[in-house]
Protein backbone atom coordinates (compact mmCIF):
# COMPACT_ATOMS: atom_id res chain seq x y z
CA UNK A 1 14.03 10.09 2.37
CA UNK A 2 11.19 9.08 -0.26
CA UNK A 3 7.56 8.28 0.93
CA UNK A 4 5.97 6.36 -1.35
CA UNK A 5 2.23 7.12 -1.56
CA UNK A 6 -0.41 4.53 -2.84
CA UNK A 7 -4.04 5.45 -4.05
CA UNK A 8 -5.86 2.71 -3.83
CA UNK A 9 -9.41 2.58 -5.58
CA UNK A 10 -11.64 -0.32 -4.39
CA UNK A 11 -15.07 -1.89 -4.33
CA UNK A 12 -16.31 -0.29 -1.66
CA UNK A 13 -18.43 -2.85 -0.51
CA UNK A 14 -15.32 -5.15 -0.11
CA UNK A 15 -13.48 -3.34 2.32
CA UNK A 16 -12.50 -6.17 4.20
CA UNK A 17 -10.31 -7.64 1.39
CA UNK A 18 -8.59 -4.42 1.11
CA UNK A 19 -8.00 -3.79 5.04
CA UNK A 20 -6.58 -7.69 5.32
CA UNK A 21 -3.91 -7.04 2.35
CA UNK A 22 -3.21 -4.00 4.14
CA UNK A 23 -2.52 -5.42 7.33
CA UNK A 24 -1.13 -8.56 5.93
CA UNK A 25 1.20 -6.67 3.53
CA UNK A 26 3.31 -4.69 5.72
CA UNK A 27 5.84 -6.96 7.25
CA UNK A 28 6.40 -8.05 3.32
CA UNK A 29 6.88 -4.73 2.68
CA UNK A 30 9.38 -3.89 5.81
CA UNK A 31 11.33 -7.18 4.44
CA UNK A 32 11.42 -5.88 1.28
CA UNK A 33 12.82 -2.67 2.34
CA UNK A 34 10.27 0.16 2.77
CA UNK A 35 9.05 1.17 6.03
CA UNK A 36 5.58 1.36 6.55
CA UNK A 37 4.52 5.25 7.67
CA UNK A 38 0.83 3.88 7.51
CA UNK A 39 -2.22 2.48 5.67
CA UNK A 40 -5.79 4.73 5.49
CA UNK A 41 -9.17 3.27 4.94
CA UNK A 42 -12.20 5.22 4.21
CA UNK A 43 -14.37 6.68 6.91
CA UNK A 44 -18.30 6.31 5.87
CA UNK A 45 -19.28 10.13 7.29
CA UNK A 46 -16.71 11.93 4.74
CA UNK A 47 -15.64 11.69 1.66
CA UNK A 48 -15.34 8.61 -0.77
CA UNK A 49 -15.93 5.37 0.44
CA UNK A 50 -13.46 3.61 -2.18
CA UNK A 51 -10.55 5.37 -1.93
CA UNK A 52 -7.00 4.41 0.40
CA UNK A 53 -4.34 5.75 0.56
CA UNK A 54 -0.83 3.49 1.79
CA UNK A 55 2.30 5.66 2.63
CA UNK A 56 5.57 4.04 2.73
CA UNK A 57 8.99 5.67 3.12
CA UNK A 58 12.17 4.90 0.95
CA UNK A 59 15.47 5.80 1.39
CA UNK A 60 16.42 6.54 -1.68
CA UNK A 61 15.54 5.84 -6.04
CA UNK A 62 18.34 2.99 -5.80
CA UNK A 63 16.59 1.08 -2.83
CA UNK A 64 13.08 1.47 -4.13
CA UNK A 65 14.28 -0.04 -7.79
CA UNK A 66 15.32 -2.82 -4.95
CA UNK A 67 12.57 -2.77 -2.97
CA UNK A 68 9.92 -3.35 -6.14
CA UNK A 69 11.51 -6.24 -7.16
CA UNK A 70 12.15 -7.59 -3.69
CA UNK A 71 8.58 -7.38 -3.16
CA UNK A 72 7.57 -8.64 -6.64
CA UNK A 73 9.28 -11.63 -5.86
CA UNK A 74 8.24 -12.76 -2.43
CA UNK A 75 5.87 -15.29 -1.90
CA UNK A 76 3.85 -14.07 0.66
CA UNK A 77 3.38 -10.85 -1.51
CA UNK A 78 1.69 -13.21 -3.96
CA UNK A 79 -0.20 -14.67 -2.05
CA UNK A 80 -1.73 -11.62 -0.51
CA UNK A 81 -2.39 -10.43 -3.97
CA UNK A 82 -4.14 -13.61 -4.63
CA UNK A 83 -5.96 -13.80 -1.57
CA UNK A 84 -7.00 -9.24 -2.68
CA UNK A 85 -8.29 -10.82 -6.33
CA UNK A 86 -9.81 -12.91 -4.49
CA UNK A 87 -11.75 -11.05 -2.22
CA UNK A 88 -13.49 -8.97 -5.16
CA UNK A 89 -12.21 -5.71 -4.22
CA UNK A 90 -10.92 -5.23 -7.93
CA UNK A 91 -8.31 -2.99 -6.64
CA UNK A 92 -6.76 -0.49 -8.72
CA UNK A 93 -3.09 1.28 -7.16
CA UNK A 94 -1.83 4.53 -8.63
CA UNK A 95 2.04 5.27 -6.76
CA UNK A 96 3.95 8.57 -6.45
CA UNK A 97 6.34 9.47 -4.35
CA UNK A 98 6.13 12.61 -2.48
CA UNK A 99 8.05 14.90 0.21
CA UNK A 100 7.50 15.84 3.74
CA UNK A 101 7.33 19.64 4.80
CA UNK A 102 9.58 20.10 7.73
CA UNK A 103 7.71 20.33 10.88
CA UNK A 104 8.62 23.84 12.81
């Protein structure tokens, strides 16, 4: 297992846009094959205030090739994208995948 993780950088002062395409996204994204682990907003007492991070797990290289362009072509992913430009967040996603450490 994969998790894909997802920096988002956004106008800070449109978090609402990002939080809707965040909770609007996931069931495109469990569709598309990925499984949502979780999406993390800012808090204002710590830390930057336009940074998010989204973590999605994938089973494997072959399914996320899949998944991408699964998502890229749904409809609702578009429009949630639309609806993000939209909003004026002027988001900006950097993805990597990374590893969990077992729990002992």
């Amino acid at each position: 297992m994969l998790t894909l993780c997802i920096r988002y950088r956004f106008n800070p002062d449109k978090i609402s846009g990002i939080q809707e395409y965040f909770e609007n996204e996931q069931c495109v994204i469990e569709r598309s094959g990925g499984k949502v682990v979780g999406y993390f907003l800012p808090t204002d007492f710590a830390g930057p205030t336009d940074e998010a991070i989204g973590l999605i797990d994938i089973p494997s290289i072959a399914v996320y090739e899949d998944y991408r362009q699964r998502l890229a072509d749904d409809p609702e992913h578009k429009a949630n994208l639309a609806a993000l430009t939209k909003s004026g967040a002027t988001v900006s996603m950097v993805r990597s995948f990374i590893r969990r450490v077992p729990v002992r």
